[in-house]
C-alpha atoms as a PDB file:
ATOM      1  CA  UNK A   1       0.000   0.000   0.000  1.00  0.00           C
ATOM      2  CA  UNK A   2       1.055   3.284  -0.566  1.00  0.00           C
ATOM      3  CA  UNK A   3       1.010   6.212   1.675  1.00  0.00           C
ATOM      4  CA  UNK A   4       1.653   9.626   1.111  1.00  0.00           C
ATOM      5  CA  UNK A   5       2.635  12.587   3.388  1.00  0.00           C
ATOM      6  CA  UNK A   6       3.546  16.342   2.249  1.00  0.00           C
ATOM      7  CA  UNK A   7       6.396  18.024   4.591  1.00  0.00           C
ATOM      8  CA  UNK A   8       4.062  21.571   5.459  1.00  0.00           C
ATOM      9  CA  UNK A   9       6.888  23.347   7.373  1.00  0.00           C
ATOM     10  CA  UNK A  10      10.687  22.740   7.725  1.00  0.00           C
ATOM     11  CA  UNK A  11      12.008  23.736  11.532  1.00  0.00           C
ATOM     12  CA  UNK A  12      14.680  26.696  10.559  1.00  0.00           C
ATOM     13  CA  UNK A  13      17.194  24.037  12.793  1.00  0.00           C
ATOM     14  CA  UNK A  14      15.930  20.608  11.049  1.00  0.00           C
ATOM     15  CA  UNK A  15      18.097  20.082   8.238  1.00  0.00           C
ATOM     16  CA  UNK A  16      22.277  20.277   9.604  1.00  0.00           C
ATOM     17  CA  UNK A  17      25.041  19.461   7.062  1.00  0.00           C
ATOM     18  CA  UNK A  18      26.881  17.706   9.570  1.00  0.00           C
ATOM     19  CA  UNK A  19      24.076  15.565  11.084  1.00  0.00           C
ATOM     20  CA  UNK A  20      22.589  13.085   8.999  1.00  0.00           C
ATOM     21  CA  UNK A  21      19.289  12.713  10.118  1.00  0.00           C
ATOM     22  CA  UNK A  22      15.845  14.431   9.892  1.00  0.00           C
ATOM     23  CA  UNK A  23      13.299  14.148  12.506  1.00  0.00           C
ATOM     24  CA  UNK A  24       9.599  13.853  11.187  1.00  0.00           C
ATOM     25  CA  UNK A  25       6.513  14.795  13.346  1.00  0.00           C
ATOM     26  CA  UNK A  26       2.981  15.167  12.286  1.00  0.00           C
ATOM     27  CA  UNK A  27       1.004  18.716  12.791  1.00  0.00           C
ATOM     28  CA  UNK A  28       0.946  18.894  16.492  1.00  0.00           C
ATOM     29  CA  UNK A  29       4.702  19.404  16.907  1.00  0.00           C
ATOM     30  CA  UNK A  30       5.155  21.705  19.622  1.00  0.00           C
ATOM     31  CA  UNK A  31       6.861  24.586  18.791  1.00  0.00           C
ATOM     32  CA  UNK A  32      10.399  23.393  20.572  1.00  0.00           C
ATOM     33  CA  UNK A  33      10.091  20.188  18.454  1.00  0.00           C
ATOM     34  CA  UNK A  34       9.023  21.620  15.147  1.00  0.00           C
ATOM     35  CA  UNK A  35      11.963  23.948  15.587  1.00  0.00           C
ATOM     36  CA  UNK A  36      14.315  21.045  14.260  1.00  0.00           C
ATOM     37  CA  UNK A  37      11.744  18.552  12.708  1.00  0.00           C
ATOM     38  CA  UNK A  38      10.475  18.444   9.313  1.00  0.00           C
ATOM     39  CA  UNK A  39       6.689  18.565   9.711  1.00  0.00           C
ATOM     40  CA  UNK A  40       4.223  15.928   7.517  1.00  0.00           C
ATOM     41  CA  UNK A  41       0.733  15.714   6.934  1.00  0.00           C
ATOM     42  CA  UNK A  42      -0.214  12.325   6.230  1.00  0.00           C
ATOM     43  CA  UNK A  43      -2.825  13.235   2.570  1.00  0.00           C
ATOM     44  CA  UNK A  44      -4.787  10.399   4.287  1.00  0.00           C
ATOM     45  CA  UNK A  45      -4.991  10.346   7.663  1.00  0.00           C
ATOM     46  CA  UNK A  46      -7.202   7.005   8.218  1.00  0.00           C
ATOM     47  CA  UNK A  47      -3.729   5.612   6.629  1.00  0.00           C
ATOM     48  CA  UNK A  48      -1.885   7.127   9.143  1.00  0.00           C
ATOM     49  CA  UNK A  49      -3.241   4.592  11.577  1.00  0.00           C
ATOM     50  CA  UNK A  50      -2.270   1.561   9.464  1.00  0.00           C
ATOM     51  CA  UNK A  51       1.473   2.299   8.649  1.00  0.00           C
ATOM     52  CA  UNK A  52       3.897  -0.376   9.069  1.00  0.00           C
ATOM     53  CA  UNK A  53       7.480   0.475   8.839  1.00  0.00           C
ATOM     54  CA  UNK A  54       9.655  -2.601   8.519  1.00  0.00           C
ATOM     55  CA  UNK A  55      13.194  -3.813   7.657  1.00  0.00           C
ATOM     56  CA  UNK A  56      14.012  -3.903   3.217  1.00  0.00           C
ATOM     57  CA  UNK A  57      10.693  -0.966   2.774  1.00  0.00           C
ATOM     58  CA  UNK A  58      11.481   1.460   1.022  1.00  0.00           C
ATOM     59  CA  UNK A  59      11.140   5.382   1.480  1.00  0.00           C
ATOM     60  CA  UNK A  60      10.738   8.156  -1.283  1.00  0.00           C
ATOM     61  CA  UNK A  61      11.378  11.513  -0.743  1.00  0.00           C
ATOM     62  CA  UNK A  62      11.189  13.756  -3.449  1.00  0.00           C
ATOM     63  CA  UNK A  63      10.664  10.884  -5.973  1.00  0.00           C
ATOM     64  CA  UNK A  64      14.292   9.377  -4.025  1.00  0.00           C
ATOM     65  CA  UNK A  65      14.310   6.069  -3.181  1.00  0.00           C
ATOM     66  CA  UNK A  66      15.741   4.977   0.516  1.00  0.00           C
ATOM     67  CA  UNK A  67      15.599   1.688   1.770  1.00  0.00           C
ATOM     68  CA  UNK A  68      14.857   1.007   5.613  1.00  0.00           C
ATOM     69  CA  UNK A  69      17.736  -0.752   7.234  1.00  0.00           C
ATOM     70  CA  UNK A  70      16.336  -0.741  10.677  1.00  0.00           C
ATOM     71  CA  UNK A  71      12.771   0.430  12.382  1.00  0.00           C
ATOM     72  CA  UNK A  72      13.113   1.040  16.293  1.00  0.00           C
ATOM     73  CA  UNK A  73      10.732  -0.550  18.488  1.00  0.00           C
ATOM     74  CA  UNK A  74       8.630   2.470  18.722  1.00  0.00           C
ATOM     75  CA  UNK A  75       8.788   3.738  15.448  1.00  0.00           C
ATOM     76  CA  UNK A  76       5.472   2.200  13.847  1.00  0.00           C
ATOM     77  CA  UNK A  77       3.457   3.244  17.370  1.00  0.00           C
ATOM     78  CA  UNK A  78       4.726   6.923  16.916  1.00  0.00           C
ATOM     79  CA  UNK A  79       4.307   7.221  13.235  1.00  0.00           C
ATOM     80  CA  UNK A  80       0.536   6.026  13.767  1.00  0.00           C
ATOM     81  CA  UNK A  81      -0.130   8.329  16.625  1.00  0.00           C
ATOM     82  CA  UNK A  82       1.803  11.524  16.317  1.00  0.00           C
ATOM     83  CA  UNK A  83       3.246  11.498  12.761  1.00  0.00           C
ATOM     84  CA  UNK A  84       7.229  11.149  14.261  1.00  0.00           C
ATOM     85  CA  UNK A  85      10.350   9.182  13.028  1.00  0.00           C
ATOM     86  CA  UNK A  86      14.034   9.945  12.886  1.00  0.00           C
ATOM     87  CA  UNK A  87      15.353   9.003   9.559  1.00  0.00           C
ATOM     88  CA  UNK A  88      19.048   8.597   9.890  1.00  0.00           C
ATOM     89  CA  UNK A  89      21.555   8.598   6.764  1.00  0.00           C
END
């Protein structure tokens, strides 16, 4: 299945050259977090509650394809609820 999220806002700390990782949260960020998160609204949000994260999916962003090498423990709860991941490069 394929779900789709557009980034709505991009923390003025969220992308750093030297740290190779992005922090995703949904809409209800607060404003410390959305400060260096890259903010998503799911273009579905009933999908929201079914996404599954796990090892070999793959990612796109900006029609780039990345491939999931790990998924923490918590990962596929937090996407679901609040929108959040770390994606580290």
């Amino acid at each position: 299945m394929e779900i789709t999220a557009t980034v709505t806002a991009i923390g003025p700390h969220a992308i750093s050259q030297t740290d190779p990782l992005v922090i995703l949260f949904g809409k209800d960020a607060t404003p410390e977090l959305a400060d260096v998160s890259v903010i998503q609204q799911f273009d579905e949000p009933s999908q929201q509650k079914q996404l599954a994260l796990h090892h070999g999916d793959h990612i796109f962003i900006n029609d780039i394809k990345f491939r999931v090498s790990e998924v923490g423990s918590l990962t596929n709860a937090n996407l679901q609820q609040i929108g959040h991941a770390t994606l580290m490069f």
